[in-house]
C-alpha atoms as a PDB file:
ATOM      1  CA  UNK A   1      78.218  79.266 -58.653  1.00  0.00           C
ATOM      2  CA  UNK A   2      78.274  78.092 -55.462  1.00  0.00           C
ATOM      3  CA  UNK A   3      75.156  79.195 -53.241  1.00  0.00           C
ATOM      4  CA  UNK A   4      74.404  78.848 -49.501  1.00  0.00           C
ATOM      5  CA  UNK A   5      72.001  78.400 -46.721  1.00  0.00           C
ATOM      6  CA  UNK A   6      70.752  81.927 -47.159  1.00  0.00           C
ATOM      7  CA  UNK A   7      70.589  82.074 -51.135  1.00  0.00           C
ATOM      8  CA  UNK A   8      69.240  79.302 -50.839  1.00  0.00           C
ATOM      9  CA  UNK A   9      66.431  79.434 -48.669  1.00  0.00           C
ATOM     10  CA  UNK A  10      65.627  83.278 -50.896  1.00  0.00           C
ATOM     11  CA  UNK A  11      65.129  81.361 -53.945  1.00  0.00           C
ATOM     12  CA  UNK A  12      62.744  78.707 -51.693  1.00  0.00           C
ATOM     13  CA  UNK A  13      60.680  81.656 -51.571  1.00  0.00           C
ATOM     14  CA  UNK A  14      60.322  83.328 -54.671  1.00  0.00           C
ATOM     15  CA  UNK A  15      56.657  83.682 -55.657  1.00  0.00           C
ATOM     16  CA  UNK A  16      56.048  80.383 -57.487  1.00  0.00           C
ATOM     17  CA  UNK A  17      55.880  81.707 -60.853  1.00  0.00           C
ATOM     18  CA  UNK A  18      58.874  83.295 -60.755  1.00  0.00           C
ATOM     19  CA  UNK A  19      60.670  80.356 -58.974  1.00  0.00           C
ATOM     20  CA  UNK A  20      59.470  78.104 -61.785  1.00  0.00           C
ATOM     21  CA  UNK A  21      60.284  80.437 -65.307  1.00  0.00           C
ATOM     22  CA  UNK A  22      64.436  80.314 -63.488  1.00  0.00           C
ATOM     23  CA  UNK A  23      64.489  77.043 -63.002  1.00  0.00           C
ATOM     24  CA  UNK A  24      62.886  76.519 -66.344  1.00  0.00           C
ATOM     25  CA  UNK A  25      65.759  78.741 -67.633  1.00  0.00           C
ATOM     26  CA  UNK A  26      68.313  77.028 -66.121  1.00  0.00           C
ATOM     27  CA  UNK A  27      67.078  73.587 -66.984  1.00  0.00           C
ATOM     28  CA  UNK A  28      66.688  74.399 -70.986  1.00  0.00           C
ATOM     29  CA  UNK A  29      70.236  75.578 -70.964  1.00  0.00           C
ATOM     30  CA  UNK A  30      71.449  72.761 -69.174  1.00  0.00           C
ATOM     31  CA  UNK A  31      69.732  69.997 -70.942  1.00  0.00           C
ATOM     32  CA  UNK A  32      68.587  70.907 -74.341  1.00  0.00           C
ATOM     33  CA  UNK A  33      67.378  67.420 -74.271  1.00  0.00           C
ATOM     34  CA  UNK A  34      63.551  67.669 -72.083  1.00  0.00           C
ATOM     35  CA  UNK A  35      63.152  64.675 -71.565  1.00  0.00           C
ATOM     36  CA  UNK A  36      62.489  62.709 -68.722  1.00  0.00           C
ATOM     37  CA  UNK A  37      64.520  59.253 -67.728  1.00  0.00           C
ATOM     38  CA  UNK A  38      62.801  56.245 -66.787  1.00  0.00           C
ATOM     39  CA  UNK A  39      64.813  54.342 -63.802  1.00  0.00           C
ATOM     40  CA  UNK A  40      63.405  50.842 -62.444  1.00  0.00           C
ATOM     41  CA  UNK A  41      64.183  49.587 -58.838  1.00  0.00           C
ATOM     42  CA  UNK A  42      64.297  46.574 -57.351  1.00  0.00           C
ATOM     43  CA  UNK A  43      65.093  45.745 -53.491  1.00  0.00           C
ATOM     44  CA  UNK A  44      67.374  42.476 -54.127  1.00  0.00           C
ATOM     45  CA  UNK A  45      67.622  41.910 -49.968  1.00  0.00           C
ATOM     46  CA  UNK A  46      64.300  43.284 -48.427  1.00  0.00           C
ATOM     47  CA  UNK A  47      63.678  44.020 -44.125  1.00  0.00           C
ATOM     48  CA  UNK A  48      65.847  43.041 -41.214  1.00  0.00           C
ATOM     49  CA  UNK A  49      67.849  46.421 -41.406  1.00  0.00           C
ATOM     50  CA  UNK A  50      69.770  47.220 -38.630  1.00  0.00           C
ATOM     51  CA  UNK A  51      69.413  50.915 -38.657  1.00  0.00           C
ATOM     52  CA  UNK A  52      66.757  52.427 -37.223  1.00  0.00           C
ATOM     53  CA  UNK A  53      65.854  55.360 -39.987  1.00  0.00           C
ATOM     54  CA  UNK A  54      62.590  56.582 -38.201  1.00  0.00           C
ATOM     55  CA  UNK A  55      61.033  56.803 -41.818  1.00  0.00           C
ATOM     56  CA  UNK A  56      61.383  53.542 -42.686  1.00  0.00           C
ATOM     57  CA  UNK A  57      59.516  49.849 -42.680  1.00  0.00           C
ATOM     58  CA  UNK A  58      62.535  48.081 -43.198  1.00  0.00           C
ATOM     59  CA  UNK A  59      64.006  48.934 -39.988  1.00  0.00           C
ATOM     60  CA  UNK A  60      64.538  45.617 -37.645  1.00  0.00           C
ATOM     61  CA  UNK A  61      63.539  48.245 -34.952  1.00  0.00           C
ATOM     62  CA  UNK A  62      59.829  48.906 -35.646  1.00  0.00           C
ATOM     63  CA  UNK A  63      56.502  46.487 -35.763  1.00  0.00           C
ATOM     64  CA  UNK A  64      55.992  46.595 -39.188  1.00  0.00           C
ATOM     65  CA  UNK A  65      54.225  44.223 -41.549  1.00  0.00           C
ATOM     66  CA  UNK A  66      56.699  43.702 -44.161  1.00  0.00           C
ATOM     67  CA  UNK A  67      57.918  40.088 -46.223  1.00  0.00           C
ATOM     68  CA  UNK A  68      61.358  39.625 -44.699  1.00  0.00           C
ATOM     69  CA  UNK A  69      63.414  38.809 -47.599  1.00  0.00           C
ATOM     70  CA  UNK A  70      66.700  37.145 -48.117  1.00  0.00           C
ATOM     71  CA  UNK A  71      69.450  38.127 -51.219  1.00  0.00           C
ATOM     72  CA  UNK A  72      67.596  37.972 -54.019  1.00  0.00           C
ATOM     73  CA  UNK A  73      67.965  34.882 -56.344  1.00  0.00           C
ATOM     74  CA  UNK A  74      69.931  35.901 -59.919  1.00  0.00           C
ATOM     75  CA  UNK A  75      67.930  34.052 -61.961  1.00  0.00           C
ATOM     76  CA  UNK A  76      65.274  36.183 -60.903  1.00  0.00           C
ATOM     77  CA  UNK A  77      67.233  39.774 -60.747  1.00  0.00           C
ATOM     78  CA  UNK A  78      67.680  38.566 -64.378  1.00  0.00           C
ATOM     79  CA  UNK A  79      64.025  38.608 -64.995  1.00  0.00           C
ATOM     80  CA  UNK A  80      63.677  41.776 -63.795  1.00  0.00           C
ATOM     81  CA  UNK A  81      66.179  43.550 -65.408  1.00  0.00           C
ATOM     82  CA  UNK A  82      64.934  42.214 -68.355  1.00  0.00           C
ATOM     83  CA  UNK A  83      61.333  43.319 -67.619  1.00  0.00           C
ATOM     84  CA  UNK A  84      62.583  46.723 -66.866  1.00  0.00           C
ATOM     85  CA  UNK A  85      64.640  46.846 -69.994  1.00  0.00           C
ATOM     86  CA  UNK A  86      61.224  45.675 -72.432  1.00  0.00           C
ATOM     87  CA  UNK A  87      59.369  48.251 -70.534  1.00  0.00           C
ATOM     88  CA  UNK A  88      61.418  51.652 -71.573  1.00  0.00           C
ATOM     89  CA  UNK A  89      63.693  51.758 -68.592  1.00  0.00           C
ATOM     90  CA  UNK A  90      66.715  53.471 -68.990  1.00  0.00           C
ATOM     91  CA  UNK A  91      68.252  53.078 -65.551  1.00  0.00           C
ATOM     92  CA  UNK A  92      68.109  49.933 -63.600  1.00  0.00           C
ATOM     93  CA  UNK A  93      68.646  50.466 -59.318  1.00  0.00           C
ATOM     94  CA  UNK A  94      68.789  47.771 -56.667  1.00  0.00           C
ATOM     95  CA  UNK A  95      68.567  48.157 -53.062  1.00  0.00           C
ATOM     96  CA  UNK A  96      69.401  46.230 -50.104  1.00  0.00           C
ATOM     97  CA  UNK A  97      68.867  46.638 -46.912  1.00  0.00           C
ATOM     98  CA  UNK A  98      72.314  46.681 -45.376  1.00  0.00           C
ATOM     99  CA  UNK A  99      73.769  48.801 -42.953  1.00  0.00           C
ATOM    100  CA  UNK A 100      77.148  48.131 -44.694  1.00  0.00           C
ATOM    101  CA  UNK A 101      77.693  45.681 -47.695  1.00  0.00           C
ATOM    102  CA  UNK A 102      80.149  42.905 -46.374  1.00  0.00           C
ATOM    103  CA  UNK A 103      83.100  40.943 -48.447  1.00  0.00           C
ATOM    104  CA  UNK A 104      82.653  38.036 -49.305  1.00  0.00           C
ATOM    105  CA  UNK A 105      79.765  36.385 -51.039  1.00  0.00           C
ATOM    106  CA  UNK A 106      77.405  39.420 -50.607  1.00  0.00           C
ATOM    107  CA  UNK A 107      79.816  41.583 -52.345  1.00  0.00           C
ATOM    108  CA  UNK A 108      80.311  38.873 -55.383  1.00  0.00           C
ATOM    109  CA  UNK A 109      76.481  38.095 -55.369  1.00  0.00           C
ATOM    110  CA  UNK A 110      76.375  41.964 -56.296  1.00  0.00           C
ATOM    111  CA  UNK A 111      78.716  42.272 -58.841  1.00  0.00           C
ATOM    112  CA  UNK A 112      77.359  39.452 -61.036  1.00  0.00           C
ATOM    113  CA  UNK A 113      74.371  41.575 -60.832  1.00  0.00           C
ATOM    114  CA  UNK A 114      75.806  44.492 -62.021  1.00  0.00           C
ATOM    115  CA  UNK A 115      77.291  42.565 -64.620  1.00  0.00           C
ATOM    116  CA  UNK A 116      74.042  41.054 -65.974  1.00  0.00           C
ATOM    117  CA  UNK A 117      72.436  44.325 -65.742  1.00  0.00           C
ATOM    118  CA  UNK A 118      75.429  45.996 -67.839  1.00  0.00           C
ATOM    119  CA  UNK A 119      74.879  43.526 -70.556  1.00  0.00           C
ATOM    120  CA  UNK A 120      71.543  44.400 -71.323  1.00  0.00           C
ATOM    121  CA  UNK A 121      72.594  47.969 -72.166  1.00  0.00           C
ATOM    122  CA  UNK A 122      70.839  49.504 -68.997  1.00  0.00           C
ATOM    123  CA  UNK A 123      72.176  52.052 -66.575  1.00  0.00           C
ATOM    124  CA  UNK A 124      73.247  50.283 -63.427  1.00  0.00           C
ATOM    125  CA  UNK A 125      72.925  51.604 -60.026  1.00  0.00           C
ATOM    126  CA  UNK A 126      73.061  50.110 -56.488  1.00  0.00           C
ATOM    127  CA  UNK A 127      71.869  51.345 -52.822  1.00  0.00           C
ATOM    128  CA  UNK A 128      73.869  49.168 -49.782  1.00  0.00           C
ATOM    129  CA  UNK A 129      74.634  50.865 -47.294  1.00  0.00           C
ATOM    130  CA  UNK A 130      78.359  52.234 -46.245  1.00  0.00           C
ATOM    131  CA  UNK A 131      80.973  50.664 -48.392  1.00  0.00           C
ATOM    132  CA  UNK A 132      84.707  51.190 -48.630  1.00  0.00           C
ATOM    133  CA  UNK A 133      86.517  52.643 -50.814  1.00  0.00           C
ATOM    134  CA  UNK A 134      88.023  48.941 -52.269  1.00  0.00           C
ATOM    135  CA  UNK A 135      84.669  47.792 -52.262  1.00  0.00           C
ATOM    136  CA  UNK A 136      83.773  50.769 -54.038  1.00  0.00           C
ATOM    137  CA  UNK A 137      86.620  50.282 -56.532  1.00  0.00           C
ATOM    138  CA  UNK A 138      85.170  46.678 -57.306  1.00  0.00           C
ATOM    139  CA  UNK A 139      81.909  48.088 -58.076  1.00  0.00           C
ATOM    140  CA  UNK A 140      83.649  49.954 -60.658  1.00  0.00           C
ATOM    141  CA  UNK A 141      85.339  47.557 -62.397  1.00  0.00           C
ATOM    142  CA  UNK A 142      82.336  45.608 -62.337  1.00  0.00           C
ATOM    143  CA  UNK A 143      80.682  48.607 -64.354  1.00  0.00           C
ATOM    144  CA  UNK A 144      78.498  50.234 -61.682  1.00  0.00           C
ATOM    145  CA  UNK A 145      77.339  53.689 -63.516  1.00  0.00           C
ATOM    146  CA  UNK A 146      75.941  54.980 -59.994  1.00  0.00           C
ATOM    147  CA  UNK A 147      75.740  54.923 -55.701  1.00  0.00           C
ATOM    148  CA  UNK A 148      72.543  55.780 -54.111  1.00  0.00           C
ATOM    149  CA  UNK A 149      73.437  56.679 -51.111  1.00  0.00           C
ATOM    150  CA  UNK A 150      71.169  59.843 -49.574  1.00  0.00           C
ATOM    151  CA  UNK A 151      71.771  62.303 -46.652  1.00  0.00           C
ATOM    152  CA  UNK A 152      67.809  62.266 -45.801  1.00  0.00           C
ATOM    153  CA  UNK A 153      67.682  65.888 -44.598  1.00  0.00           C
ATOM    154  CA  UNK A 154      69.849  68.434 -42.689  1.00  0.00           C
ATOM    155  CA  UNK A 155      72.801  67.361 -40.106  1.00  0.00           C
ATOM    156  CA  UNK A 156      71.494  68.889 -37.178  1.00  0.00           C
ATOM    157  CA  UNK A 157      68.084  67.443 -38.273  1.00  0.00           C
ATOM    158  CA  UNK A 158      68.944  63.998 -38.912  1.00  0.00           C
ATOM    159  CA  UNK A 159      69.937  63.097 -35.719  1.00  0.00           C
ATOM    160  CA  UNK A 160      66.515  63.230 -34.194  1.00  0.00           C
ATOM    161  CA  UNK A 161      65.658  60.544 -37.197  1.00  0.00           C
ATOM    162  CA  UNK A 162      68.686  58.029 -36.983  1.00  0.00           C
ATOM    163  CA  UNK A 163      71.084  57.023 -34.249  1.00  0.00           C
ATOM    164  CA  UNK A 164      72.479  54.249 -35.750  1.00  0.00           C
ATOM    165  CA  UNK A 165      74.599  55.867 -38.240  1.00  0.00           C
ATOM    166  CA  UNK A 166      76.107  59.338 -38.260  1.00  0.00           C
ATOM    167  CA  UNK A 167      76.071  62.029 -40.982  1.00  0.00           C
ATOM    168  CA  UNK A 168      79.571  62.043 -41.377  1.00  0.00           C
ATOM    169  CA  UNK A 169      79.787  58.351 -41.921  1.00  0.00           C
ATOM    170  CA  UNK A 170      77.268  59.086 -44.777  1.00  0.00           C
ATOM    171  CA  UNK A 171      79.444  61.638 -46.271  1.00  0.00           C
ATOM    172  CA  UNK A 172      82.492  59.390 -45.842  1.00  0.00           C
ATOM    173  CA  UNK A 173      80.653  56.283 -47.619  1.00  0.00           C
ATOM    174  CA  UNK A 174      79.922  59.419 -50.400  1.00  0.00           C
ATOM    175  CA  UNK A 175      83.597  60.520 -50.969  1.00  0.00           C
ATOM    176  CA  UNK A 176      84.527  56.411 -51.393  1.00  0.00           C
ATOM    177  CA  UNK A 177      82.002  56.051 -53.804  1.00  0.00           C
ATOM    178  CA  UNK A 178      83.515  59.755 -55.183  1.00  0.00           C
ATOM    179  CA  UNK A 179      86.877  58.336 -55.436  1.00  0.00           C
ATOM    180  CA  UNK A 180      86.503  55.186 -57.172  1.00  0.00           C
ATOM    181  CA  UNK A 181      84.860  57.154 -59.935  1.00  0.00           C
ATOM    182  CA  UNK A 182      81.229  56.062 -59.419  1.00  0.00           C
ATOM    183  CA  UNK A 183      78.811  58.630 -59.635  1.00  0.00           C
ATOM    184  CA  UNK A 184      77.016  59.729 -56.858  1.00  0.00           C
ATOM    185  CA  UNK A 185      72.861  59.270 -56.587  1.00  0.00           C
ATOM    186  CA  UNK A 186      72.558  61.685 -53.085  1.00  0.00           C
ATOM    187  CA  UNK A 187      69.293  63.537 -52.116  1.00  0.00           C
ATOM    188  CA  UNK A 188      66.740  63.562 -49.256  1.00  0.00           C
ATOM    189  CA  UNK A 189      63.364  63.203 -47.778  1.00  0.00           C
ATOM    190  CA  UNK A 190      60.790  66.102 -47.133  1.00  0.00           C
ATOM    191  CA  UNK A 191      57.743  65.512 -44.820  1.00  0.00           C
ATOM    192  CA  UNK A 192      59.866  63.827 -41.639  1.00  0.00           C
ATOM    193  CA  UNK A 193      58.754  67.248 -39.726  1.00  0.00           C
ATOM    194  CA  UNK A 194      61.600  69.430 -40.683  1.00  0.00           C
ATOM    195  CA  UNK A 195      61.449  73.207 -40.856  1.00  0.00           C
ATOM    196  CA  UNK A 196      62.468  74.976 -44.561  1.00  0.00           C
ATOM    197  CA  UNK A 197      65.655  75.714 -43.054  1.00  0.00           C
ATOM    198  CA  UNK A 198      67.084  72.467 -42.786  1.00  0.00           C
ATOM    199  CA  UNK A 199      65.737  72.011 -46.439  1.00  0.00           C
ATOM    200  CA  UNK A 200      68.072  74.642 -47.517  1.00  0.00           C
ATOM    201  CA  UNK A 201      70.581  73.283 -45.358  1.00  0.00           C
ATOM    202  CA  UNK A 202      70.314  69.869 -47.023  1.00  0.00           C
ATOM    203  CA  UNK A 203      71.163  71.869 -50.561  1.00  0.00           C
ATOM    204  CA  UNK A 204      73.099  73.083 -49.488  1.00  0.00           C
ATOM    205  CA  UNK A 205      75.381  70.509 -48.589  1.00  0.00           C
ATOM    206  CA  UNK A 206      74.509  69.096 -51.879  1.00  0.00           C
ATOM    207  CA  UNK A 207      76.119  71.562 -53.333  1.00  0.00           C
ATOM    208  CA  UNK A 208      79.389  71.634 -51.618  1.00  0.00           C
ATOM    209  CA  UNK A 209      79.914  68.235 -52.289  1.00  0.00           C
ATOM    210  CA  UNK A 210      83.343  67.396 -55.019  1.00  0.00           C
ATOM    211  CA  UNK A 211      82.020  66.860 -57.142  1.00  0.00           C
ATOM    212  CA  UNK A 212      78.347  67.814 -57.385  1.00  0.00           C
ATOM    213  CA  UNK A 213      76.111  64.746 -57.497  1.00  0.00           C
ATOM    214  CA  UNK A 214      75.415  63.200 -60.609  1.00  0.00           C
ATOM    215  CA  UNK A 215      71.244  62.806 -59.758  1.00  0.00           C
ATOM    216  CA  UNK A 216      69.408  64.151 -56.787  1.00  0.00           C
ATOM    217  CA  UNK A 217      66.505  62.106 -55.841  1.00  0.00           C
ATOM    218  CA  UNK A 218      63.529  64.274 -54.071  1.00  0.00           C
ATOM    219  CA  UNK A 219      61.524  62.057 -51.934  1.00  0.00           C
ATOM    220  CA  UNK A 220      58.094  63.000 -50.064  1.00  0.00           C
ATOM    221  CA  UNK A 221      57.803  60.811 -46.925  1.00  0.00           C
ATOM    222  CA  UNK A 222      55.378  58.094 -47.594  1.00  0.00           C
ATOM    223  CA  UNK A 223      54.360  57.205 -43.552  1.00  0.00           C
ATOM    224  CA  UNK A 224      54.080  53.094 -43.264  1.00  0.00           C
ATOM    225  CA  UNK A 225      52.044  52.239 -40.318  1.00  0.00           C
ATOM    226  CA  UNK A 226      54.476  50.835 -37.496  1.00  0.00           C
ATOM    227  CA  UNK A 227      57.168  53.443 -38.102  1.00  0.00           C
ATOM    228  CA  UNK A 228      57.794  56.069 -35.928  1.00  0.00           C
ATOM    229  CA  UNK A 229      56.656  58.856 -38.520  1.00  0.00           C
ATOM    230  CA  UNK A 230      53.378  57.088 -39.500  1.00  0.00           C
ATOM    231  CA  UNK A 231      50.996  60.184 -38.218  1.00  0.00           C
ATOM    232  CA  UNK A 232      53.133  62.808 -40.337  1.00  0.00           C
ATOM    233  CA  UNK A 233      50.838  64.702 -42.531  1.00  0.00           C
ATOM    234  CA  UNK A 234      51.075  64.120 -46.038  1.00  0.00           C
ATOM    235  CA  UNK A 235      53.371  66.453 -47.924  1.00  0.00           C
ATOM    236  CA  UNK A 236      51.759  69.617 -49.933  1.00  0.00           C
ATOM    237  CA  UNK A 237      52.684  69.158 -53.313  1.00  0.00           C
ATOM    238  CA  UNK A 238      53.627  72.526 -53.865  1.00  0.00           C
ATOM    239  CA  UNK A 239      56.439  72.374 -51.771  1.00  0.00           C
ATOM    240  CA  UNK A 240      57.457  69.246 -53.764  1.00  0.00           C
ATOM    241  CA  UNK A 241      57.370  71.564 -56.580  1.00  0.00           C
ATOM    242  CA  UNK A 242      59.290  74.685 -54.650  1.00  0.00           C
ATOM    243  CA  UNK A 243      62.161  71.656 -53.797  1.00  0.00           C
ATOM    244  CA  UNK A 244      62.484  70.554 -57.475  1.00  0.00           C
ATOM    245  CA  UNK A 245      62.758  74.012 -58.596  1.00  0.00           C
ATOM    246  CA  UNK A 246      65.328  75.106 -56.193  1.00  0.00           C
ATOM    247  CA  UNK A 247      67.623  72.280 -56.581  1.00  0.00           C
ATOM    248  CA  UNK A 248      67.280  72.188 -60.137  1.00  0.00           C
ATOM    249  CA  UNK A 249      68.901  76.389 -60.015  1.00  0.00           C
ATOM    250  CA  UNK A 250      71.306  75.286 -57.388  1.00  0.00           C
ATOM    251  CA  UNK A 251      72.500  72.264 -58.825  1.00  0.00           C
ATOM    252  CA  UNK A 252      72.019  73.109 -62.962  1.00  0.00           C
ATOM    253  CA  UNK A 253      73.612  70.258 -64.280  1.00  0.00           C
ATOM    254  CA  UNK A 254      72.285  67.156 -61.945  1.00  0.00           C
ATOM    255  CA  UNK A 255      69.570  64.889 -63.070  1.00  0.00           C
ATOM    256  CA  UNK A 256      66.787  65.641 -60.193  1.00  0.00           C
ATOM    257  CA  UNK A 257      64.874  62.423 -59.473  1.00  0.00           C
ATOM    258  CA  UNK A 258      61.015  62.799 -58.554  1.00  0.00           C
ATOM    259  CA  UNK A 259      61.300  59.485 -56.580  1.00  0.00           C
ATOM    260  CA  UNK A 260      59.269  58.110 -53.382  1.00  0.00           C
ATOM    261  CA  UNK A 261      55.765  59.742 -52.840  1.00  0.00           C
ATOM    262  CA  UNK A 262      54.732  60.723 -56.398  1.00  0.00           C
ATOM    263  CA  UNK A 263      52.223  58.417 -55.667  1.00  0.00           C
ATOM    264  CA  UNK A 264      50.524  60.423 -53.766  1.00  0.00           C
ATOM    265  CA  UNK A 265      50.529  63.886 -56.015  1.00  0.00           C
ATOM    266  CA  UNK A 266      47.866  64.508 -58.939  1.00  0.00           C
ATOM    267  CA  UNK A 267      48.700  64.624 -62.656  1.00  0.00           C
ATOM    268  CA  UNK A 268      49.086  68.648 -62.175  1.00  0.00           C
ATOM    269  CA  UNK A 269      51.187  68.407 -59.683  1.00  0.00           C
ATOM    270  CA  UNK A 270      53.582  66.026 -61.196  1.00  0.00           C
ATOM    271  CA  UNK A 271      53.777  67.999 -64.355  1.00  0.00           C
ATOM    272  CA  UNK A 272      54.757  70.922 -62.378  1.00  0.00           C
ATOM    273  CA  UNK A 273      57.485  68.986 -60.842  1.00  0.00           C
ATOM    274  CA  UNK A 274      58.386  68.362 -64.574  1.00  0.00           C
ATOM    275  CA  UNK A 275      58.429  71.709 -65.795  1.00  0.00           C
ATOM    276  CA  UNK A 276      60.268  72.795 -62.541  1.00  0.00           C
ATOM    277  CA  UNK A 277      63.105  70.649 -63.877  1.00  0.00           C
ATOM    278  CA  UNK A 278      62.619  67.143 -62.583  1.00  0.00           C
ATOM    279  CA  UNK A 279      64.111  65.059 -65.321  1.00  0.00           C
ATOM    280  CA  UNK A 280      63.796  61.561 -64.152  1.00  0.00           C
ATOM    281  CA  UNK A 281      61.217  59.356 -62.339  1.00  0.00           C
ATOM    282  CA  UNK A 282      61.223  55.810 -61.022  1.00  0.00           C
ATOM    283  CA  UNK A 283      59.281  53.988 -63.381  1.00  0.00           C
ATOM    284  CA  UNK A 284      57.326  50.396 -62.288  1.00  0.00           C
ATOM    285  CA  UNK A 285      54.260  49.642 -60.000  1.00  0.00           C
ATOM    286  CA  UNK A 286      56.210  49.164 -56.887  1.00  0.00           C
ATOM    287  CA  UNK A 287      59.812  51.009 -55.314  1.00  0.00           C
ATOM    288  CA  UNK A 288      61.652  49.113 -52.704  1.00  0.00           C
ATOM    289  CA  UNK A 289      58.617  48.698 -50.197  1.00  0.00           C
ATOM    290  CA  UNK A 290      56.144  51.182 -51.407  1.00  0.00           C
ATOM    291  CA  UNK A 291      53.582  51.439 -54.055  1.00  0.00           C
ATOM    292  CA  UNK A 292      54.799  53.201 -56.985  1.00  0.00           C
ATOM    293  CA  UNK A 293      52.634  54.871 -59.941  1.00  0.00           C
ATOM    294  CA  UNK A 294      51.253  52.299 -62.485  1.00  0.00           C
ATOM    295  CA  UNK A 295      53.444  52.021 -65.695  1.00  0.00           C
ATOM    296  CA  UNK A 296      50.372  52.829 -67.768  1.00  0.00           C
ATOM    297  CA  UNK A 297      49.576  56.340 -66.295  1.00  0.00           C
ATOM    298  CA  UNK A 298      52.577  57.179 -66.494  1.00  0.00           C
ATOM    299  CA  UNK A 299      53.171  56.818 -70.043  1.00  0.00           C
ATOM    300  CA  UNK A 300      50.205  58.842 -70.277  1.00  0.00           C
ATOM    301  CA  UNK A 301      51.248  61.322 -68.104  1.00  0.00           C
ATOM    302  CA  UNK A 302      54.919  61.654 -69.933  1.00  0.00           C
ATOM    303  CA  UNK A 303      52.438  61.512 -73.365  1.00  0.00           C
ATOM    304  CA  UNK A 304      51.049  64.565 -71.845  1.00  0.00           C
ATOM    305  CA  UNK A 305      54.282  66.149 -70.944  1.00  0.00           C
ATOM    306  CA  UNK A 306      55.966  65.851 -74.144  1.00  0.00           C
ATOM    307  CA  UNK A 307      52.756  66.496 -76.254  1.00  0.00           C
ATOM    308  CA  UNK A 308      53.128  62.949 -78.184  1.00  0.00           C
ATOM    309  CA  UNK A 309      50.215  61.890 -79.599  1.00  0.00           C
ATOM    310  CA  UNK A 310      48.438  64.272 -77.352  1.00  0.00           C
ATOM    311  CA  UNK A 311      46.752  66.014 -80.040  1.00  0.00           C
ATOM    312  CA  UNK A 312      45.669  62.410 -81.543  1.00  0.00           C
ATOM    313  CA  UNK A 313      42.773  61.666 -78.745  1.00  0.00           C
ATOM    314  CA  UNK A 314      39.487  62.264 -79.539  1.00  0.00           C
ATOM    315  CA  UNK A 315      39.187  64.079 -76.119  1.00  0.00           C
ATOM    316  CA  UNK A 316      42.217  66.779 -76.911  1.00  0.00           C
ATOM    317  CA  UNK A 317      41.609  68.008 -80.293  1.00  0.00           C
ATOM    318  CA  UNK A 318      41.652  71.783 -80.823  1.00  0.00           C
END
């Protein structure tokens, strides 16, 4: 089923109970397996970015205090793929920041890494920018699983965040990635001062792309100080919840990603976003610039979630 801007933005607003029990529905018939993947990222190629993304410390274009960093070194993206793999993770990302990946050495620096990440059995998945659709077909035969490559928010919105790259190049950079037969990571950013309809809108582009992404990350704006959006209030959880719900109904069969900002949200609210059919967090103490949830709570928390040993601690007995 195909649903748009104004189904979409109806089931935004179902009373939260009933918003949650369908997307529960719809997730337990979708994947009768609950449980939640663990995916790692790294940024191998950190700062210096020459777009100017108003959310983010990267950008060459904003006073930001930020460690510049050069391509990372592969004896090190070995140790921490490795690390990632001893640690549970299923899925292993990398980032640079790149307008556009270039031939050349960049481009062979990258496959070896998805190479080495490939042979220790882990998911591999790479955010770098726009890339064509040969480059695209040489991250395939290098044995890239998944593209992260978001469309931050709505068209009409995201032109008062970048200027430095259009919306349609995004969704060209998309259909390469489409083509080659990678699968496509696409999702957005809430908090940047949009209004709930261009949160429907971004949906529902979502869900008119061919085909329908393969994971939808869900991102609340974390504000760095030196960005443009570093007085934005923080996000209310609950619409992080109302998001995960929705696109989990709209888009039944995509892994939804509870990715930048979780951070910030309590235990309850995170388990919410669980049982509203988020099926996959980023998993380590740090994402490509930003603080990330400590491995340790969230083993507990995904203890909690799945009930393992829950009923073992002293504190939790019946």
């Amino acid at each position: 089923m195909k649903y748009n801007k104004k189904k979409i933005l109806e089931i935004l607003n179902l009373s939260l109970d009933d918003l949650i029990f369908k997307a529960q529905k719809v997730h337990r018939k979708f994947f009768r397996n609950t449980g939640v993947q663990l995916a790692s990222l790294v940024s191998i190629k950190t700062g210096s970015c020459p777009e100017d993304c108003k959310y983010c410390p990267q950008s060459a274009h904003f006073n930001v205090d930020i460690k510049k960093e050069k391509l990372m070194d592969f004896s090190d993206l070995k140790t921490a793929a490795f690390k990632a793999k001893k640690n549970g993770a299923d899925r292993f990302c990398m980032g640079a920041a790149w307008k556009k990946l270039n031939d050349g050495p960049e481009l062979d620096s990258v496959l070896d890494m998805i190479k080495e990440v490939k042979s220790l059995g882990l998911e591999a998945c790479v955010t770098l920018g726009s890339v064509s659709y040969s480059q695209a077909r040489k991250l395939k035969e290098a044995g890239l699983d998944a593209y992260n490559h978001n469309i931050d928010t709505s068209p009409d919105f995201y032109k008062k965040i970048i200027s430095t790259r259009t919306f349609e190049e995004r969704l060209e950079t998309i259909k390469n990635i489409s083509d080659a037969g990678i699968s496509v990571c696409c999702g957005g950013i809430i908090g940047m001062g949009e209004t709930w309809e261009d949160r429907a809108t971004m949906l529902e582009v979502l869900v008119n792309l061919t085909p329908p992404p393969e994971s939808v990350p869900l991102n609340a704006l974390v504000p760095v100080k030196g960005t443009p959006l570093e007085n934005q209030p923080p996000v209310n959880p609950l619409e992080m919840v109302r998001m995960v719900a929705t696109t989990r109904i709209v888009l039944p069969k995509t892994r939804v990603r509870l990715s930048a900002g979780r951070k910030n949200f309590s235990n309850e609210t995170q388990l919410l976003c669980l049982l509203a059919g988020a099926n996959s967090i980023f998993y380590g103490d740090s994402l490509l610039t930003t603080e990330n949830n400590q491995m340790d709570d969230d083993r507990k928390l995904l203890s909690e979630f799945s009930n393992k040993d829950f009923l073992k601690s002293d504190n939790n007995r019946l």
